[in-house]
Protein backbone atom coordinates (compact mmCIF):
# COMPACT_ATOMS: atom_id res chain seq x y z
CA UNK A 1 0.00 0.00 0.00
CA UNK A 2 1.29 3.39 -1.13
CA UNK A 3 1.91 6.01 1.27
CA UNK A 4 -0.69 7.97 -0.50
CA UNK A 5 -3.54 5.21 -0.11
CA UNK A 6 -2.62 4.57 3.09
CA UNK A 7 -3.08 8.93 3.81
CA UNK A 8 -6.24 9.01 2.08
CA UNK A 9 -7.37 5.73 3.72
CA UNK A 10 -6.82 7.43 7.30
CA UNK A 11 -8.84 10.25 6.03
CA UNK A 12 -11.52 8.97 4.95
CA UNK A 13 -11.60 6.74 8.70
CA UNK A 14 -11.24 10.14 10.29
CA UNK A 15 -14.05 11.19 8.49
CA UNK A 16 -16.29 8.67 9.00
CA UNK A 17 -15.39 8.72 12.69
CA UNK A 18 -16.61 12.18 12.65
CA UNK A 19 -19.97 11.64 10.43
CA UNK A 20 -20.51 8.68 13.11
CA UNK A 21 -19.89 11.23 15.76
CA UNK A 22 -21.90 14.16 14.88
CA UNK A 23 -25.08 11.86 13.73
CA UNK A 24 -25.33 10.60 17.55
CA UNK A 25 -24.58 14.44 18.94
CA UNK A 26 -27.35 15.51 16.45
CA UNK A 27 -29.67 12.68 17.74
CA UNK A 28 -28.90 13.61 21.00
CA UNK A 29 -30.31 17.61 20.26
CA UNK A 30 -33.01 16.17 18.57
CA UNK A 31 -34.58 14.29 20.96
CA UNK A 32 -37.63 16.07 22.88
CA UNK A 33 -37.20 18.40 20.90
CA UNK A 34 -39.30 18.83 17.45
CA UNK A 35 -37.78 22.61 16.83
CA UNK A 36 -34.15 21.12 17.01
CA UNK A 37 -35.24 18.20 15.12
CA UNK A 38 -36.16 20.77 11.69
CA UNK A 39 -33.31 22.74 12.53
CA UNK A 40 -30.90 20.35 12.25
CA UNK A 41 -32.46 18.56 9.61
CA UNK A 42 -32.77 21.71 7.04
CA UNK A 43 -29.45 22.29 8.03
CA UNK A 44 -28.11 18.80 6.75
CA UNK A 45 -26.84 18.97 3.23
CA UNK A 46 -29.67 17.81 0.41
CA UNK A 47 -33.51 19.17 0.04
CA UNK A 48 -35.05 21.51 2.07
CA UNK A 49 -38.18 20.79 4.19
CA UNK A 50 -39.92 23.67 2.01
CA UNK A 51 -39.87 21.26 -0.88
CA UNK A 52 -42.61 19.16 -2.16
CA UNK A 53 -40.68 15.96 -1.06
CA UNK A 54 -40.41 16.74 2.24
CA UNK A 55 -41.25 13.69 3.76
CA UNK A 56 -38.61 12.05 1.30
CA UNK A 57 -36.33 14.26 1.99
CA UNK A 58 -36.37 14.07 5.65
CA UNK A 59 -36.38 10.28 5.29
CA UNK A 60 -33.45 10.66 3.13
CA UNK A 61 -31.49 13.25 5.28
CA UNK A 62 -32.56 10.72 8.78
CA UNK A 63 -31.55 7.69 7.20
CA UNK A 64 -27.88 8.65 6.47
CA UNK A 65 -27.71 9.53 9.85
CA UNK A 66 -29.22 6.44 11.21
CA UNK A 67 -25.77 4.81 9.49
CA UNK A 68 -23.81 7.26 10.15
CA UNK A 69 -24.85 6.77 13.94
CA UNK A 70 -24.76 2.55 13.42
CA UNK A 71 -21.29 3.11 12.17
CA UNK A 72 -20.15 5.35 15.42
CA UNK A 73 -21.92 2.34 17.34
CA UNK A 74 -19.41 0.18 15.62
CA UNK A 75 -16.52 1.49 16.34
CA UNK A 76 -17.46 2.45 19.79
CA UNK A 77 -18.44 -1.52 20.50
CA UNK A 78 -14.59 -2.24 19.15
CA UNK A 79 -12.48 0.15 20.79
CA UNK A 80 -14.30 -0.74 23.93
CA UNK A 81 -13.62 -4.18 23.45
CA UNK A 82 -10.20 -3.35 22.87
CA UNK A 83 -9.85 -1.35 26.36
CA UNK A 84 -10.97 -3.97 27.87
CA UNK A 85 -9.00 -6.57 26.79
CA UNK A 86 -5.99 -4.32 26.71
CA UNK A 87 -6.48 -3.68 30.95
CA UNK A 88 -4.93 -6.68 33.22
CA UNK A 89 -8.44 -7.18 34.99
CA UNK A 90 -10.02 -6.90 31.64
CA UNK A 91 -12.94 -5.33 33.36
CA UNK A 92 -12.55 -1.76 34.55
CA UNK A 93 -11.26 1.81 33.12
CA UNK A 94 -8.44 2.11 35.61
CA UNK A 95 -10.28 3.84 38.23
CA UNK A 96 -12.29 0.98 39.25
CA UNK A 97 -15.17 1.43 37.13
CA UNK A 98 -16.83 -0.84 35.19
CA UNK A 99 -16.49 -0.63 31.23
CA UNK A 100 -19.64 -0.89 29.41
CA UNK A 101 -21.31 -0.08 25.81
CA UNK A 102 -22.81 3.13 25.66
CA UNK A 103 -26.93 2.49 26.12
CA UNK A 104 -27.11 6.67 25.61
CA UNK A 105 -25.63 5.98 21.81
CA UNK A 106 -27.66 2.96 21.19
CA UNK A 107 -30.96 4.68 22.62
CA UNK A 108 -29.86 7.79 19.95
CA UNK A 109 -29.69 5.08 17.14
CA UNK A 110 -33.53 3.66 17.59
CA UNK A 111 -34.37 6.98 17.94
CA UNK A 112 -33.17 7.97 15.00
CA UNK A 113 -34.74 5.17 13.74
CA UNK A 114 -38.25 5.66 14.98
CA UNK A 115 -37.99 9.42 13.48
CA UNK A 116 -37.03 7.74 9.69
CA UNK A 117 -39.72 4.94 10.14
CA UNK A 118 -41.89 7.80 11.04
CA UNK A 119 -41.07 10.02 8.18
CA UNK A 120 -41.97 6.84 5.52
């Protein structure tokens, strides 16, 4: 692998890291909350909610985030993983506390969900 492959290849992780990242943080602003949910969604690259495909549009817009937010989930679930098997007790961050999957992202990702399903 080229040094240029492999420069572009970190990129484009960094960048999905960060897609990943932002869809749960947007999730997270959108929930309770139907003002930040139009906000952020006519703020998201692609059709505007004044168009005539609205509801496609917003179905569109939430579904890239729903795998954008499934991909964060990913990588969250491995480098977890990884912590854990990395510590000698295998079960704690150090300071004595347990290490566990984030239930905060996963609850963002069936909302997220619900929202798209909702937007069909």
């Amino acid at each position: 692998m080229s040094l240029i492959s492999t420069n572009q290849t970190e990129r484009e992780a960094e960048a999905a890291f960060l897609r990943g990242h932002l869809a749960v943080l947007f999730g997270l602003f959108m929930m309770d909350s139907e003002e930040n949910q139009m906000a952020i969604l006519d703020a998201l690259p692609g059709s505007p909610s004044s168009d005539l495909k609205s509801a496609m549009a917003k179905h569109t817009k939430l579904s890239k985030l729903v795998d954008q937010a499934r991909d964060f989930v990913v990588f969250y679930t491995v480098v977890s993983k990884r912590l854990n098997y990395d510590r000698a007790d295998g079960d704690d961050d150090g300071n004595g506390e347990k290490v566990k999957e984030s239930g905060v992202v996963k609850e963002v990702v069936s909302f997220l969900e619900g929202l798209r399903d909702d937007a069909s």
